[in-house]
Protein backbone atom coordinates (compact mmCIF):
# COMPACT_ATOMS: atom_id res chain seq x y z
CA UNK A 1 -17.76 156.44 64.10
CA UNK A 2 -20.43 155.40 66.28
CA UNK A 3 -20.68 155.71 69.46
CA UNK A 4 -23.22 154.14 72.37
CA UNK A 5 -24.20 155.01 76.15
CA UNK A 6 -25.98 153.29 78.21
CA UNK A 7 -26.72 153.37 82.08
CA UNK A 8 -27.80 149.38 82.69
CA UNK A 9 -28.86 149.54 86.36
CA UNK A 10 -27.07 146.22 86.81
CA UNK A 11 -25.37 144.97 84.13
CA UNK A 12 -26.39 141.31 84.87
CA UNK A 13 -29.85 142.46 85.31
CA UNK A 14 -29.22 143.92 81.53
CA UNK A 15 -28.04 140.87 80.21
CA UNK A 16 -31.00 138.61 81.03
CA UNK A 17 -33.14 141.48 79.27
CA UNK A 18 -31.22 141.11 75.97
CA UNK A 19 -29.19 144.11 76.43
CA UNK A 20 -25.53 142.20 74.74
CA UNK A 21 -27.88 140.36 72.08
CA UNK A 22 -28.98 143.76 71.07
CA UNK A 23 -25.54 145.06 71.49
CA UNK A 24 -24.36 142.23 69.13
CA UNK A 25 -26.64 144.08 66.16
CA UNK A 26 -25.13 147.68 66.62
CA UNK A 27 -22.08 147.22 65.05
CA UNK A 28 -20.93 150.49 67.58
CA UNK A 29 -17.14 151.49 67.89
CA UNK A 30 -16.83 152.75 71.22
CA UNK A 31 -20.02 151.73 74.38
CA UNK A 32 -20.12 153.79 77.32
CA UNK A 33 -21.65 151.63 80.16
CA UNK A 34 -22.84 153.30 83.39
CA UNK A 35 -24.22 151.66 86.58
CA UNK A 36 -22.19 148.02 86.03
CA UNK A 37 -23.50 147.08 89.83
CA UNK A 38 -21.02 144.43 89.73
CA UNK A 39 -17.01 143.58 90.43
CA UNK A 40 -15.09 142.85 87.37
CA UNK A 41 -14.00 139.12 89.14
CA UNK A 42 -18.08 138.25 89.04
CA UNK A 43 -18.13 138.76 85.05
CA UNK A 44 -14.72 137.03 84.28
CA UNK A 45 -17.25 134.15 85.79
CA UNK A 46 -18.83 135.11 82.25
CA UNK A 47 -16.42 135.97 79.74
CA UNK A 48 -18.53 135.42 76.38
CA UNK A 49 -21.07 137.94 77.73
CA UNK A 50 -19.53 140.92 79.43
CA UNK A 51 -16.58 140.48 77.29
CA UNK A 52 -17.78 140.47 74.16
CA UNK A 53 -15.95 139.24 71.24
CA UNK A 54 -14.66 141.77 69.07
CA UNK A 55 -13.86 144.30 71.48
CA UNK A 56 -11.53 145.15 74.30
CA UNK A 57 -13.34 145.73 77.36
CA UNK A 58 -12.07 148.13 80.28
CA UNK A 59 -13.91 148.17 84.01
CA UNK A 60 -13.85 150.88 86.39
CA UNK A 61 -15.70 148.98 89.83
CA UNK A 62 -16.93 150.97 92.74
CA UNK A 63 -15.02 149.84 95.87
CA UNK A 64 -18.97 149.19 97.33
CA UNK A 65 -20.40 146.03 95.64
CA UNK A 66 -23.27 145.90 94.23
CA UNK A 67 -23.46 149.78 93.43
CA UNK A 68 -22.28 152.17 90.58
CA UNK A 69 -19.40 151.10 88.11
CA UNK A 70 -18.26 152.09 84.41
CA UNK A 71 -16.94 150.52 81.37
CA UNK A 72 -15.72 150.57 77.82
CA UNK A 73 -15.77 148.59 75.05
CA UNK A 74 -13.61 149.47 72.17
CA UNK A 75 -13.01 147.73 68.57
CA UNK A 76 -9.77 149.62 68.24
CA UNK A 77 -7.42 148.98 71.10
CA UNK A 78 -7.14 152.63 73.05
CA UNK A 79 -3.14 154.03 73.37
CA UNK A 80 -4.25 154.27 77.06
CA UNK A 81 -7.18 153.95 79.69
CA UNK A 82 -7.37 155.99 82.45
CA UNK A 83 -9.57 155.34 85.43
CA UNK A 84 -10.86 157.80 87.63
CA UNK A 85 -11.04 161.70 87.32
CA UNK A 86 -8.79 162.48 89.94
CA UNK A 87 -10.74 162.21 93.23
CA UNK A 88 -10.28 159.78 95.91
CA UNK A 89 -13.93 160.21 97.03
CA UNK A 90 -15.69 158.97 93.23
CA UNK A 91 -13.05 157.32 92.16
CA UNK A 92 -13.55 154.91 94.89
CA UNK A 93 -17.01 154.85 93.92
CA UNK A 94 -16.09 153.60 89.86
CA UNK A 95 -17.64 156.89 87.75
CA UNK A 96 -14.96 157.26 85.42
CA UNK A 97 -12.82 155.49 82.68
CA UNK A 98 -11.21 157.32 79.80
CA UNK A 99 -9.97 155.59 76.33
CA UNK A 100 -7.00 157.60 74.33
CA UNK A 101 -7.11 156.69 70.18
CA UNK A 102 -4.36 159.10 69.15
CA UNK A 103 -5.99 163.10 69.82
CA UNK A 104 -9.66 161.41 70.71
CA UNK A 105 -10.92 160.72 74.37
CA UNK A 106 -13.79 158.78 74.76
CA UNK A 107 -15.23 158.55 78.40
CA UNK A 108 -17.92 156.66 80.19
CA UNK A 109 -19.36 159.11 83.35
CA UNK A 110 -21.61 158.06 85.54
CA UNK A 111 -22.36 161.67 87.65
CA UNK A 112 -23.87 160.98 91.40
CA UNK A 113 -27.83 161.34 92.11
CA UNK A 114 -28.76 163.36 94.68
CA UNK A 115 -32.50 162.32 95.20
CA UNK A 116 -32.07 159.72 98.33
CA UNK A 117 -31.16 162.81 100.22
CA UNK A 118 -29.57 166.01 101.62
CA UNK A 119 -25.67 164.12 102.05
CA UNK A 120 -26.33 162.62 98.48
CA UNK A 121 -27.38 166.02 97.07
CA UNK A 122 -23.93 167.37 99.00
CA UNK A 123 -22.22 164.87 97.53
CA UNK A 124 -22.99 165.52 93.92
CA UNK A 125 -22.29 169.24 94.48
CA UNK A 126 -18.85 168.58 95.31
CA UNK A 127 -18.56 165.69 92.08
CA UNK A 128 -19.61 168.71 90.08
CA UNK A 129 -17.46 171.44 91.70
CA UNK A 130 -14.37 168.68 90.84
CA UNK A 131 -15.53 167.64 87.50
CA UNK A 132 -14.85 171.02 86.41
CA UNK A 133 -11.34 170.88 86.50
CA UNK A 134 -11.58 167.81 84.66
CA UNK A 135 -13.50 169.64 81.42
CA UNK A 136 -10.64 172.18 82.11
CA UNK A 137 -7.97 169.84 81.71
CA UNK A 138 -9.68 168.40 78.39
CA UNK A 139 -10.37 171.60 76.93
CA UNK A 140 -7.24 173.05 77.33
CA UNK A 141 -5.32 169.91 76.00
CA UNK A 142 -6.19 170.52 72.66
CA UNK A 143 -7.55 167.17 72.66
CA UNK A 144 -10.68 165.90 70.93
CA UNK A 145 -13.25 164.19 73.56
CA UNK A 146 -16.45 162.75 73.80
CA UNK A 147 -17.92 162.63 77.27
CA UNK A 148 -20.63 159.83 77.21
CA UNK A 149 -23.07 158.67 80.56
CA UNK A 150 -25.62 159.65 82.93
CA UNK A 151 -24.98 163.02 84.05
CA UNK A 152 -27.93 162.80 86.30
CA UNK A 153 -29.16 166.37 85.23
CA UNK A 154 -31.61 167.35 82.78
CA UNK A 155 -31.09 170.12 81.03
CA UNK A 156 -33.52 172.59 80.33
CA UNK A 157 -37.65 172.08 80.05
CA UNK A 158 -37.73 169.94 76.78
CA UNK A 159 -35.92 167.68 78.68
CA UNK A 160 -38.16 166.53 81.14
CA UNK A 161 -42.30 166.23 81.74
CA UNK A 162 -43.74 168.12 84.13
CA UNK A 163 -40.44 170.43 84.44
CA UNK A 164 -42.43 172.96 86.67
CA UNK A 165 -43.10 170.50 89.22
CA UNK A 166 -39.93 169.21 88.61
CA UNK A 167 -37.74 172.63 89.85
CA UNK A 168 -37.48 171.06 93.72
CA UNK A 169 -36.15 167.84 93.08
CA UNK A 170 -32.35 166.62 92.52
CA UNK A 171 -31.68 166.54 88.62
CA UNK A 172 -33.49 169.94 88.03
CA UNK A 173 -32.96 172.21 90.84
CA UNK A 174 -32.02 175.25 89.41
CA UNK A 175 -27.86 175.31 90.61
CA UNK A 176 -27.44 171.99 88.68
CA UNK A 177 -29.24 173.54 85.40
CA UNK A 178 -26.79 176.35 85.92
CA UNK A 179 -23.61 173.94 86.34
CA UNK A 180 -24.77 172.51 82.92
CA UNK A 181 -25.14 176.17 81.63
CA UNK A 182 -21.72 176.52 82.64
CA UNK A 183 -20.34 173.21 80.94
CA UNK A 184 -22.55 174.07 77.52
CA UNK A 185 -21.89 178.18 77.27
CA UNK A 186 -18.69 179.40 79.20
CA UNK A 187 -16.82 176.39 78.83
CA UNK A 188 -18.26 175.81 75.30
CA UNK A 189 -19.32 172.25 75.62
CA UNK A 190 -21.71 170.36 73.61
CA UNK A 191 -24.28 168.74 73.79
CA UNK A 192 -24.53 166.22 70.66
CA UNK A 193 -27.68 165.06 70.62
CA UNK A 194 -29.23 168.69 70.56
CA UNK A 195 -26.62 169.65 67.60
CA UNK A 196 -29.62 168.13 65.70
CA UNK A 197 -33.21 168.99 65.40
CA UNK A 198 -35.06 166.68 67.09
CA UNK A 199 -38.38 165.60 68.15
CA UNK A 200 -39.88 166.70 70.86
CA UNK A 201 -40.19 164.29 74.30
CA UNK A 202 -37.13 162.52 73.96
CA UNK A 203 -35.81 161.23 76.86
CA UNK A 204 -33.36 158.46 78.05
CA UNK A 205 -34.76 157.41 81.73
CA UNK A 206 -38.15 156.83 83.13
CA UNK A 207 -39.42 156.23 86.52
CA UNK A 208 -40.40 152.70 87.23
CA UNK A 209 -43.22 153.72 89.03
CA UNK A 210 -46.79 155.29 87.54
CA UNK A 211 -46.01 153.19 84.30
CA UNK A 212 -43.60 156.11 83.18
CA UNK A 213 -42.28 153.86 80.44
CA UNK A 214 -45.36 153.13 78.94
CA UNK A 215 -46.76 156.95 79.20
CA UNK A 216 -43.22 158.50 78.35
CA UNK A 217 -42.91 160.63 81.36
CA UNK A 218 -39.34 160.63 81.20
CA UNK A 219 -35.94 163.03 81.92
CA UNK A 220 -33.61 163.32 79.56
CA UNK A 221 -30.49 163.07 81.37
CA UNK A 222 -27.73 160.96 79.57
CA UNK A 223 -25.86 162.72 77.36
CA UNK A 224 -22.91 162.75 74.86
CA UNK A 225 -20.78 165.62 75.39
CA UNK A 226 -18.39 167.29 72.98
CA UNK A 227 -15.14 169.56 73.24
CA UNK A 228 -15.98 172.51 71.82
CA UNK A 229 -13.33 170.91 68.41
CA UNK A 230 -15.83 168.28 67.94
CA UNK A 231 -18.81 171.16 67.19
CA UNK A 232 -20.50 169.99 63.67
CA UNK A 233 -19.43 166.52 63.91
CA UNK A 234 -22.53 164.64 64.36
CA UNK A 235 -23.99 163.08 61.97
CA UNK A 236 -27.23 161.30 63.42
CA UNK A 237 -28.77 160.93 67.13
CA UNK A 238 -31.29 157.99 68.44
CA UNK A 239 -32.20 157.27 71.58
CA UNK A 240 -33.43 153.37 71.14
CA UNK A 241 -36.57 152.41 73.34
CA UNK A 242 -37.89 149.28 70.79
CA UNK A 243 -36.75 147.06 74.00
CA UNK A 244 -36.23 147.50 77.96
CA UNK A 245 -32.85 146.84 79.05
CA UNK A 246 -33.00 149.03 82.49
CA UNK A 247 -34.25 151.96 83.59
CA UNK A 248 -32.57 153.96 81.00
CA UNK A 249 -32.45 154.03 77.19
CA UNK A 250 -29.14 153.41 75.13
CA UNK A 251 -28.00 157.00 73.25
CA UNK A 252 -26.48 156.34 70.07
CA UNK A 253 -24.51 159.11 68.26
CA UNK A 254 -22.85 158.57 64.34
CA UNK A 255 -20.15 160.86 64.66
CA UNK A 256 -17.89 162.30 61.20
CA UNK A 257 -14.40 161.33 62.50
CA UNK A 258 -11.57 161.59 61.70
């Protein structure tokens, strides 16, 4: 089974950069798309690019146009979809749909930034605080899940450059490292791509300033996230930078399932 994230920064925007002929090559069962930027009504305008043939294709919209949004794309038709995780305040801003196949959950997150401010930062606090009961709820459902998206967090140092001058800005300050310590040791979490050695300076976004692309001063901070069920599942990990479709790299994860 393989599975693909991938935060576009404007789906649209993606598309004139090659992002679904690229897609088209993949031959992935499940994408998790973060940062749509657009209203479901704009794409039906569309229909043989954001709803590719071959796959169903679920959108979560933010209420705000123009800003956040999530989908899905599935070969196999899901039992259910489920949009939202359960709070009026980011549901309304489109950062969660959900896909059932039988036992298996597979969900496209798109966490909040906090780094345009002090209400943002708030914001993303309280996303976090909530988005524990929703790992909770999964882990104690028995189900398996796979949480896929931009968490907006990196991790620990190899995730990052510059991670010491890094510790005083929103996606590294140290209570959102500890909220993913949390998620990965007393919930019992994982994190996929790390089930596997890997090289080091990976990471999945990049400034678009100081030619961050180009140098690879990047954060690594979209993940796919397993239920602690799902723990030696992987099979391989690549983050794909061979083209530019936003701001972020696609994460794609061959997974041994059933």
């Amino acid at each position: 089974m393989r599975i693909i994230t991938a935060n576009v920064n404007g789906i649209r925007s993606a598309a004139k950069k090659g992002f679904f002929a690229w897609l088209n090559t993949q031959q992935a069962d499940v994408v998790c798309i973060q940062e749509t930027k657009a209203q479901v009504h704009q794409l039906r305008e569309d229909p043989a690019t954001f709803f590719p043939t071959g796959y169903h294709c679920y959108y979560h919209d933010a209420q705000k146009k123009g800003y956040s949004g999530v989908a899905l794309y599935c070969r196999t038709q899901p039992d259910t979809v489920i949009e939202g995780m359960g709070s009026e305040e980011f549901d309304a801003e489109g950062r969660y749909l959900e896909a059932r196949f039988g036992d298996l959950s597979v969900i496209s997150l798109y966490l909040p930034s906090g780094s345009s401010g002090e209400l943002r930062q708030a914001a993303k606090y309280r996303c976090l605080a909530h988005f524990e009961t929703v790992l909770t709820r999964l882990k104690q459902s028995g189900r398996h899940a796979i949480i896929c998206g931009d968490w907006n967090i990196a991790h620990k140092p190899e995730d990052l450059v510059n991670w010491k001058a890094n510790q005083k800005f929103s996606g590294f300050l140290p209570a959102e490292r500890a909220w993913l310590d949390k998620v990965f040791v007393e919930y019992g979490f994982v994190d996929a791509f790390r089930e596997l050695p890997q090289e080091p300076h990976q990471y999945t976004w990049w400034s678009m300033r100081t030619n961050a692309w180009d140098r690879n001063l990047g954060w690594r901070i979209d993940y796919q996230v397993l239920t602690p069920n799902l723990q030696g599942s992987v099979v391989t990990t690549r983050i794909y930078r061979d083209e530019r479709f936003s701001d972020h790299a696609p994460v794609i994860i061959d997974y041994r399932y059933p």
